[in-house]
N, C-alpha and C. Protein backbone atom coordinates (compact mmCIF):
# COMPACT_ATOMS: atom_id res chain seq x y z
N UNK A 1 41.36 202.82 153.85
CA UNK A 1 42.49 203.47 153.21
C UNK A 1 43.79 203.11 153.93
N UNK A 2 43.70 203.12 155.31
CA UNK A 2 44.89 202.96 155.70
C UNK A 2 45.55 201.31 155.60
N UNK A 3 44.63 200.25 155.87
CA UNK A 3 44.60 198.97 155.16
C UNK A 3 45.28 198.82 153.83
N UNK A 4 44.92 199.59 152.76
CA UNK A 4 46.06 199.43 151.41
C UNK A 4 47.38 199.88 151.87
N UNK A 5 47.49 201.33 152.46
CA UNK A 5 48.80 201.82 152.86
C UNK A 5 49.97 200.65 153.71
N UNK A 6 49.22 199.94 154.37
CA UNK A 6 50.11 199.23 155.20
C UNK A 6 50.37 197.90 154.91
N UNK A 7 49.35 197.90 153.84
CA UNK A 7 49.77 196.63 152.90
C UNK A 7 51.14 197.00 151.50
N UNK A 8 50.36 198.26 151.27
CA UNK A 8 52.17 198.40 150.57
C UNK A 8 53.37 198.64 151.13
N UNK A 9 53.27 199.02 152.79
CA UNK A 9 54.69 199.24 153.21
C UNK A 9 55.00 198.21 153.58
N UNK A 10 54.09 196.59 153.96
CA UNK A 10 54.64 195.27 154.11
C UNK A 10 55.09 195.03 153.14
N UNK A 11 54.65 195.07 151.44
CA UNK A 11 55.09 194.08 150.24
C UNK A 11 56.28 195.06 150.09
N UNK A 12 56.71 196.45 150.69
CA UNK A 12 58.25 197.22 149.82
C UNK A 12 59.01 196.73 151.34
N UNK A 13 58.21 196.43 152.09
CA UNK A 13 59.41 196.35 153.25
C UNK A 13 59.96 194.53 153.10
N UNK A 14 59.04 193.89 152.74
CA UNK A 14 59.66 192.35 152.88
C UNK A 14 60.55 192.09 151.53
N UNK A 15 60.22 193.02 150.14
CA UNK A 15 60.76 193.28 149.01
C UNK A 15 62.32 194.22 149.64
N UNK A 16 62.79 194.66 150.11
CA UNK A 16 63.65 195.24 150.96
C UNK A 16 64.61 194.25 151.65
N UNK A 17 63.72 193.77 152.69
CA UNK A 17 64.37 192.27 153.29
C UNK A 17 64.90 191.94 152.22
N UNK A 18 64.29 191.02 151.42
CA UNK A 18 65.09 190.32 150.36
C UNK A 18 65.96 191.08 149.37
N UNK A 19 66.00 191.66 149.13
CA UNK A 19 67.49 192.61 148.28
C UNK A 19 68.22 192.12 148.96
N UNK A 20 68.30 193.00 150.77
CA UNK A 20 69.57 193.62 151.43
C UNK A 20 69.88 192.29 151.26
N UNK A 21 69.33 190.84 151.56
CA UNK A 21 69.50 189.36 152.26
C UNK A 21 70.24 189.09 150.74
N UNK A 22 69.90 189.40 149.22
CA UNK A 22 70.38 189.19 148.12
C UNK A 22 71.76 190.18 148.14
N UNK A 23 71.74 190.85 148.46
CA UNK A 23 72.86 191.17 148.31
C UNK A 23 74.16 190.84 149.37
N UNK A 24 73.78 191.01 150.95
CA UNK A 24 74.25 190.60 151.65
C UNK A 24 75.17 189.12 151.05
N UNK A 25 74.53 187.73 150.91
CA UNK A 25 74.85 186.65 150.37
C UNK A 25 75.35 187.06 149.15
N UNK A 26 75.49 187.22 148.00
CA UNK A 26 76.15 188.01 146.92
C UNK A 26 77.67 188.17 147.61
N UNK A 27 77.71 189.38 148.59
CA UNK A 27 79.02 190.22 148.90
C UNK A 27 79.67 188.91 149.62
N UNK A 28 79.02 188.34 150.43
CA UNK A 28 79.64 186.94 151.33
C UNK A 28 80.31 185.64 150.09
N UNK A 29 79.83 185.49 149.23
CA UNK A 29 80.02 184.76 147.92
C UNK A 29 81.53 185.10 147.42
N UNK A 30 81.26 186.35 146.95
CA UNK A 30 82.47 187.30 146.29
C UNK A 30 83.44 187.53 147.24
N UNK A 31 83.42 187.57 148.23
CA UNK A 31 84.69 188.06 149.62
C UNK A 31 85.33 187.06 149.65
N UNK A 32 84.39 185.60 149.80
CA UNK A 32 85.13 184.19 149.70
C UNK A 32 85.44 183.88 149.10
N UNK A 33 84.77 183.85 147.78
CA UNK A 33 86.05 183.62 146.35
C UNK A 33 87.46 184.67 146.32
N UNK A 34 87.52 185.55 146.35
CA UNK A 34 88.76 186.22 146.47
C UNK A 34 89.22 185.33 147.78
N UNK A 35 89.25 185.25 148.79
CA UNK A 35 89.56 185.01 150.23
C UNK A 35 90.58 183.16 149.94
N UNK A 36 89.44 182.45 149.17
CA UNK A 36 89.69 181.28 149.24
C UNK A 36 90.50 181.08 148.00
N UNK A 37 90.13 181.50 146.55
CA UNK A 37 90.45 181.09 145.52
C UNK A 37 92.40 180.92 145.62
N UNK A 38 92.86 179.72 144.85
CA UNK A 38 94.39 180.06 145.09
C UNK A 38 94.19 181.12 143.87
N UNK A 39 95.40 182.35 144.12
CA UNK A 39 95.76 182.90 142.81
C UNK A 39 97.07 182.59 142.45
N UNK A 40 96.96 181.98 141.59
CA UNK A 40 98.71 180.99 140.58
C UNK A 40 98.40 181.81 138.83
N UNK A 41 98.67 182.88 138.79
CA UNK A 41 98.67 183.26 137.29
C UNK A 41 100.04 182.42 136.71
N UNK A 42 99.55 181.66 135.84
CA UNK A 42 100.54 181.20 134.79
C UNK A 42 100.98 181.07 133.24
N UNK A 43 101.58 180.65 132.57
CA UNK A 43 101.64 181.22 131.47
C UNK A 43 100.55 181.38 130.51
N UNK A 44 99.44 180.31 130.69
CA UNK A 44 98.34 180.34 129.67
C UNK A 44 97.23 181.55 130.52
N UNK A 45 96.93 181.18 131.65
CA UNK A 45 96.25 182.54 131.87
C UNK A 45 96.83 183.70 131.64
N UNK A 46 98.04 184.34 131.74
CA UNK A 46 97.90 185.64 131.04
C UNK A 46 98.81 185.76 129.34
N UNK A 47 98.34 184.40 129.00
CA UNK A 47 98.89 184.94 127.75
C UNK A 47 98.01 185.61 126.32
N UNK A 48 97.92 186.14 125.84
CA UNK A 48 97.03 186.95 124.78
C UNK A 48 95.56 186.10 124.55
N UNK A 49 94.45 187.07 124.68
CA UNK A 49 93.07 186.66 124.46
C UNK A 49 92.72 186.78 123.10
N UNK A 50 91.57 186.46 123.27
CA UNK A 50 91.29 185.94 121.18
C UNK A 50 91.63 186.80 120.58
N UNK A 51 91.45 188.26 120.98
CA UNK A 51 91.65 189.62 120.14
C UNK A 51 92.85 189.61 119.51
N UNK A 52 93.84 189.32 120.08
CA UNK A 52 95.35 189.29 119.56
C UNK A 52 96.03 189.98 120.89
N UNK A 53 95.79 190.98 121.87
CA UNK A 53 96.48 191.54 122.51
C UNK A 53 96.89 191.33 123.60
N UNK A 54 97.58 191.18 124.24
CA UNK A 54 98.60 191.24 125.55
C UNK A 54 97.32 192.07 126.28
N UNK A 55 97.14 190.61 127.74
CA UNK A 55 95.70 191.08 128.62
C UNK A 55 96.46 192.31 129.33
N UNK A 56 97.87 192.85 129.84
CA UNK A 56 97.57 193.78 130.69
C UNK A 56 98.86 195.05 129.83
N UNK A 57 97.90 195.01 128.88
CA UNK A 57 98.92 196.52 128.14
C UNK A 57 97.86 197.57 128.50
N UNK A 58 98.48 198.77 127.47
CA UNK A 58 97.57 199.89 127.84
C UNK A 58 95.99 199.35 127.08
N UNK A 59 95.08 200.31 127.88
CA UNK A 59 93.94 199.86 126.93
C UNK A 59 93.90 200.83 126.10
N UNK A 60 94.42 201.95 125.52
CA UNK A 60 94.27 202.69 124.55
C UNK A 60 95.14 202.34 122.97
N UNK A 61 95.50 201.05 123.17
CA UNK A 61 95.72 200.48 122.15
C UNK A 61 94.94 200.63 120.94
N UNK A 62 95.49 200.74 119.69
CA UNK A 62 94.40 200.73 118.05
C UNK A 62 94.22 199.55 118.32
N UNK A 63 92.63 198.94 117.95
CA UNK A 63 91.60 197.76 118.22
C UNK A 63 91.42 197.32 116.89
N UNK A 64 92.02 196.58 116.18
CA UNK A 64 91.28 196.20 114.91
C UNK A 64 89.78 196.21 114.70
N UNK A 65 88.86 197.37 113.70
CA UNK A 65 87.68 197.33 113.64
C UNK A 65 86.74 196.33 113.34
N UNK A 66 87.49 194.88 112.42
CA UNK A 66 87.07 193.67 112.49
C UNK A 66 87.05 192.74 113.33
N UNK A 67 87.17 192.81 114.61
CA UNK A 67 86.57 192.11 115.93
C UNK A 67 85.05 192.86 116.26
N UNK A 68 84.77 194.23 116.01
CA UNK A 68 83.40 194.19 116.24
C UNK A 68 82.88 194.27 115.45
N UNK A 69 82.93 193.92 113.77
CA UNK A 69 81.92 193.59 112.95
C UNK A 69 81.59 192.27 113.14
N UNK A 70 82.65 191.32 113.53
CA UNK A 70 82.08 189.96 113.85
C UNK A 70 81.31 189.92 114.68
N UNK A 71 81.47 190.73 115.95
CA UNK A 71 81.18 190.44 116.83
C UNK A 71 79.55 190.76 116.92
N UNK A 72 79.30 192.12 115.99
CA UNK A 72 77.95 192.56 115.90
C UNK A 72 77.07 191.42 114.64
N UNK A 73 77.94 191.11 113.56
CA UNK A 73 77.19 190.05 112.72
C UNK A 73 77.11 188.82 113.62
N UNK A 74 77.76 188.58 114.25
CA UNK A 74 77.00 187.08 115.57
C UNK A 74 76.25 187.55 116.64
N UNK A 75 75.51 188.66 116.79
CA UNK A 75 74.48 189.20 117.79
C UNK A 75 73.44 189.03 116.84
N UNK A 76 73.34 189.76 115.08
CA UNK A 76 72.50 189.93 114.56
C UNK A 76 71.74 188.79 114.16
N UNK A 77 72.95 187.84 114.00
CA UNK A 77 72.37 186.21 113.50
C UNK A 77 72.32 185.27 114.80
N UNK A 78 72.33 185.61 115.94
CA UNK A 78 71.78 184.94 116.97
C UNK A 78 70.67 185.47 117.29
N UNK A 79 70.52 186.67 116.90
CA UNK A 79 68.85 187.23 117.32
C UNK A 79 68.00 186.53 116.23
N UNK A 80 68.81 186.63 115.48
CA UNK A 80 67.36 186.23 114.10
C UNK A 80 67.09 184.51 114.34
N UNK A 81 68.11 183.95 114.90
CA UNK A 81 67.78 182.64 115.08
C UNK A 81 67.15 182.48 116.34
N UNK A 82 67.34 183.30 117.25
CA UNK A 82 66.73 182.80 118.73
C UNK A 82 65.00 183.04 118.19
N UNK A 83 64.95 183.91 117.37
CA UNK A 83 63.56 184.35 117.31
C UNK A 83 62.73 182.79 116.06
N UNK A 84 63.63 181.95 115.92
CA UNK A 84 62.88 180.61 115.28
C UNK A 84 62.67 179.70 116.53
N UNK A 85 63.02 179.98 117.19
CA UNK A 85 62.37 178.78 118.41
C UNK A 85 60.80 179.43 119.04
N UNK A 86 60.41 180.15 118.64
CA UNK A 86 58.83 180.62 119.10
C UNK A 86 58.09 179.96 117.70
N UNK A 87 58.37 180.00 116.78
CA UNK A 87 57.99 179.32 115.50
C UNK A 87 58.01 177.87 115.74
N UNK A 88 58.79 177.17 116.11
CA UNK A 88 58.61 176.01 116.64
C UNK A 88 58.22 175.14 117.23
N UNK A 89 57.86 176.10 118.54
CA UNK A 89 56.84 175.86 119.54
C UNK A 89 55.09 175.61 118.72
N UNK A 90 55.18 176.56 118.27
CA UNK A 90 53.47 177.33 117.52
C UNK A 90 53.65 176.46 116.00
N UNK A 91 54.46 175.74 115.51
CA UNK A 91 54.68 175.38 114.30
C UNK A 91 53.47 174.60 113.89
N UNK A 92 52.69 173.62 114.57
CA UNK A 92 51.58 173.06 114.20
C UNK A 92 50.22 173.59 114.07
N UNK A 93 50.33 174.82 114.62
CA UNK A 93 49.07 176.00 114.80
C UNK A 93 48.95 176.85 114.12
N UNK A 94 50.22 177.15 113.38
CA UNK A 94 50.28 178.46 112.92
C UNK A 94 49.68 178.77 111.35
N UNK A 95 49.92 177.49 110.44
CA UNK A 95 49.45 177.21 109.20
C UNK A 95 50.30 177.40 108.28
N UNK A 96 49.74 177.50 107.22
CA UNK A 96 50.47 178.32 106.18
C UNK A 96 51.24 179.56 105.84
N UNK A 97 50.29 180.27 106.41
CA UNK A 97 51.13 181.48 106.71
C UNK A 97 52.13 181.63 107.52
N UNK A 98 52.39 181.41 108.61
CA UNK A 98 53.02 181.03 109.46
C UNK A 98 54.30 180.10 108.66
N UNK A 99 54.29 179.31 108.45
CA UNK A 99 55.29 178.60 107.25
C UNK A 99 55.90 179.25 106.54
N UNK A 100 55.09 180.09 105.64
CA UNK A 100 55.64 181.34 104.83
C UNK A 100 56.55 182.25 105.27
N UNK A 101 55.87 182.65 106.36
CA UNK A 101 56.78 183.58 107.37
C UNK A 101 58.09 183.32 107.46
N UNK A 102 58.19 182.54 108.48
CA UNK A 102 59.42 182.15 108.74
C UNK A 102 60.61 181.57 107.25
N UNK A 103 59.73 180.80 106.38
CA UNK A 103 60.68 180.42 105.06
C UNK A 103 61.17 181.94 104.84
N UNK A 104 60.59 182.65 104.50
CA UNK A 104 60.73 184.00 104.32
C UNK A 104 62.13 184.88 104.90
N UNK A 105 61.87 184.76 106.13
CA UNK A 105 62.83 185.16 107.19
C UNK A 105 64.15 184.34 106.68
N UNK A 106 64.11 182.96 106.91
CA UNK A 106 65.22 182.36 106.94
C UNK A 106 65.96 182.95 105.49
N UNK A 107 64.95 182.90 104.42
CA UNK A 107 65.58 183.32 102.69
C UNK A 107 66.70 184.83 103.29
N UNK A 108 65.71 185.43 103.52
CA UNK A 108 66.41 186.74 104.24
C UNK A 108 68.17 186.58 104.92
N UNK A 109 67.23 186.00 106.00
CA UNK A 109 68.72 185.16 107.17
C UNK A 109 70.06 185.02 106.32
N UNK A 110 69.62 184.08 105.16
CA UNK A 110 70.48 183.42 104.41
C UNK A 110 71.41 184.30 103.81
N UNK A 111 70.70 185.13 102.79
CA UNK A 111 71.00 185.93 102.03
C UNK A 111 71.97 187.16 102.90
N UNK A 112 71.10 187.19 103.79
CA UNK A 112 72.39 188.31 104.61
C UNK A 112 73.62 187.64 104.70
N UNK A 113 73.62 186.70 105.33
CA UNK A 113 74.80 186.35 105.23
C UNK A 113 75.55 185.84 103.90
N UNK A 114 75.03 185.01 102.91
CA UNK A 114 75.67 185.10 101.72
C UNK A 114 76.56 186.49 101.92
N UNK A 115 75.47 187.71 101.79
CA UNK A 115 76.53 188.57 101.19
C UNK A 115 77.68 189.32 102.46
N UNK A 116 77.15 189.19 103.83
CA UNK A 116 78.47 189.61 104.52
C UNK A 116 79.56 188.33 104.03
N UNK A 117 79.50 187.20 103.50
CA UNK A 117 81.03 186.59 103.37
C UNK A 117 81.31 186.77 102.23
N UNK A 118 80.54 187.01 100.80
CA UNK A 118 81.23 187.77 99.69
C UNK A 118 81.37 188.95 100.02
N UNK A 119 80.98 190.02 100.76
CA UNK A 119 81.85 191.14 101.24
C UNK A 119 83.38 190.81 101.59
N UNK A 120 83.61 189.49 102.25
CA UNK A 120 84.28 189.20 103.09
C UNK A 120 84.59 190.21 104.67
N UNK A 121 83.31 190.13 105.37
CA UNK A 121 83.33 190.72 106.89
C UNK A 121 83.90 189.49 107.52
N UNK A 122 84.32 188.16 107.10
CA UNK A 122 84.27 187.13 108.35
C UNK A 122 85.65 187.01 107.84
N UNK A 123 86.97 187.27 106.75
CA UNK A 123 87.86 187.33 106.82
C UNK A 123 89.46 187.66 107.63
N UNK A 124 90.21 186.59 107.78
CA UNK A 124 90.95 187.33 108.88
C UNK A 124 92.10 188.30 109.03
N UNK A 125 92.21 188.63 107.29
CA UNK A 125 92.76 189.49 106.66
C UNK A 125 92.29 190.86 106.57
């Protein structure tokens, strides 16, 4: 019994080591980039980011609600596409069904989007 015990306080204690050592190197990383980096802000770094707004106004600014419908319809259609590269892999194994599937999905895929741009969600109006 005591053999397991002191085998788990080696694997949390050397698991320990390596954090503090991960983090340690981390904070040494970050101290030196501030330390070393030149800072020259000039006109293109602080001039307005994609959103439209001036980087150092208030942040309680009104946010146009169409930056995060885009932003959530390109999460939804990068998930649905990241999830065709496992189909790809398995594509010669999978059969017919498997074929189906995914045609399926993509009809779907498609169609969603057909109709978010006759909604017009991707408009910049």
């Amino acid at each position: 019994m005591l053999h397991y015990f002191t085998l788990d306080l080696l694997t949390y204690f050397s698991m320990g080591i390596w954090i503090a050592l991960s983090l340690l190197i981390s904070g040494i990383i970050l101290g030196l980039s501030f330390l070393l980096a030149i800072q020259t802000p000039d006109s293109e770094k602080t001039s307005a980011y994609e959103c439209g707004f001036e980087p150092f106004e208030d942040a309680r600014n009104k946010f146009d609600v169409r930056f995060y419908v885009v932003a959530i319809l390109f999460l939804i259609f990068d998930i649905e596409v990241a999830f065709l590269f496992p189909w790809t892999v398995t594509a010669s194994t999978i059969g017919v069904y498997g074929y189906l599937a995914v045609t399926i999905f993509l009809v779907i895929l498609v169609l969603g989007f057909i109709y978010e741009v006759v909604r017009g969600a991707l408009n910049p109006h």
